[in-house]
Protein backbone atom coordinates (compact mmCIF):
# COMPACT_ATOMS: atom_id res chain seq x y z
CA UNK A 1 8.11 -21.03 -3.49
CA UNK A 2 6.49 -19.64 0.20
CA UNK A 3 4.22 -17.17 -1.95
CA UNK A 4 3.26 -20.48 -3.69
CA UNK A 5 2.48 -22.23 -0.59
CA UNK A 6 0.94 -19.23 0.61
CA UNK A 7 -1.68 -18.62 -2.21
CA UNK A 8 -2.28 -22.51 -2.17
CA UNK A 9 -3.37 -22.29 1.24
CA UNK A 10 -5.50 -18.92 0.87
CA UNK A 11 -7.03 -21.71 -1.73
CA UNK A 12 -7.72 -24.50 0.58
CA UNK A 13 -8.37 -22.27 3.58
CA UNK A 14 -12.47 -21.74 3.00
CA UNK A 15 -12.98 -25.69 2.61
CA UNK A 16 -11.16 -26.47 5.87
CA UNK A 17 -13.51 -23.22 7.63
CA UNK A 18 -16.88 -25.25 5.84
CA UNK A 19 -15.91 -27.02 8.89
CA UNK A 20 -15.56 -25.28 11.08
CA UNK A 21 -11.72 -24.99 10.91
CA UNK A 22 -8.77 -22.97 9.78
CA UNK A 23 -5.48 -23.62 9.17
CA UNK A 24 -2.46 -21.14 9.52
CA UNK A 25 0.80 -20.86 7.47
CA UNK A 26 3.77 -21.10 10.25
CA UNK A 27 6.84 -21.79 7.98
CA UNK A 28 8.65 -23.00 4.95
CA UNK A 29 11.95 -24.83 6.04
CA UNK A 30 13.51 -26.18 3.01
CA UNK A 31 10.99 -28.83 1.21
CA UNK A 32 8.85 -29.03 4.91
CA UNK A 33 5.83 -26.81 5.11
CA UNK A 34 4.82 -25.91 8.80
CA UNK A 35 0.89 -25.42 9.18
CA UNK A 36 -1.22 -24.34 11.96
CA UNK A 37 -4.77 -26.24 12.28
CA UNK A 38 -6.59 -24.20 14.43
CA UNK A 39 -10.43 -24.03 15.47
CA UNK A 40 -12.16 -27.50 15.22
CA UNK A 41 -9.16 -28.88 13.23
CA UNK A 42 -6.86 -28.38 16.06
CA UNK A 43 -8.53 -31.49 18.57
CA UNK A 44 -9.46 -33.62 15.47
CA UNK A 45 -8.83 -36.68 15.52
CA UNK A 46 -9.00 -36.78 11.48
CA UNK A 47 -6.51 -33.68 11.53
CA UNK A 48 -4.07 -35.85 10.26
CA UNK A 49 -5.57 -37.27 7.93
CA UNK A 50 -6.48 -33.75 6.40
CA UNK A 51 -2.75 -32.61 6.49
CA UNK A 52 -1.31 -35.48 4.70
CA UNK A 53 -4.11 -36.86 2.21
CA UNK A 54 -5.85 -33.29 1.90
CA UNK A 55 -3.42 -30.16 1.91
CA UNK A 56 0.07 -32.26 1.58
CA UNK A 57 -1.35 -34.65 -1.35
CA UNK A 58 -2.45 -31.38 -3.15
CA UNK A 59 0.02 -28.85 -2.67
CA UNK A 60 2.41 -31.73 -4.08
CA UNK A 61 0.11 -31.62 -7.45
CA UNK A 62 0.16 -27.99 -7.26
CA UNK A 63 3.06 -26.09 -5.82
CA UNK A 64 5.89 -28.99 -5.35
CA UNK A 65 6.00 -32.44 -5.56
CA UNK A 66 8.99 -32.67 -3.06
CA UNK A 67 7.12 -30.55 -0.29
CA UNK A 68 5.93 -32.44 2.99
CA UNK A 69 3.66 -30.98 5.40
CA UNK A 70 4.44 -31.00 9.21
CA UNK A 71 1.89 -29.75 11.96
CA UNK A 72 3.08 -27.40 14.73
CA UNK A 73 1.01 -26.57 17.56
């Protein structure tokens, strides 16, 4: 399931850098997926709103639908 949540991300990655962001692969502990936002994502104030009803509500669809997403900094 990482490689999953791996080549999802490699997906989502070039929308997030559109603006100006990135986000980074950290972990996969169990069902919890550990991401990195980094660049303009990192001091967003919509970051979390990205995680859970962006990358989270998809990755569900595609990869898992037990899998939550948890930021680390």
């Amino acid at each position: 399931m990482e490689q999953q949540v791996k080549d999802f991300i490699s997906e989502v990655r070039p929308l997030i850098q559109g603006h100006g962001g990135d986000v980074e692969f950290v972990a996969l502990d169990g069902n919890t997926v550990k991401l990195r936002l980094l660049g303009a994502c990192s001091h967003c104030p919509g970051a979390v709103m990205t995680l859970k009803n962006g990358i989270e509500a998809q990755m569900r669809e595609v990869v898992n639908p037990d899998l939550t997403v948890e930021r680390v900094d």
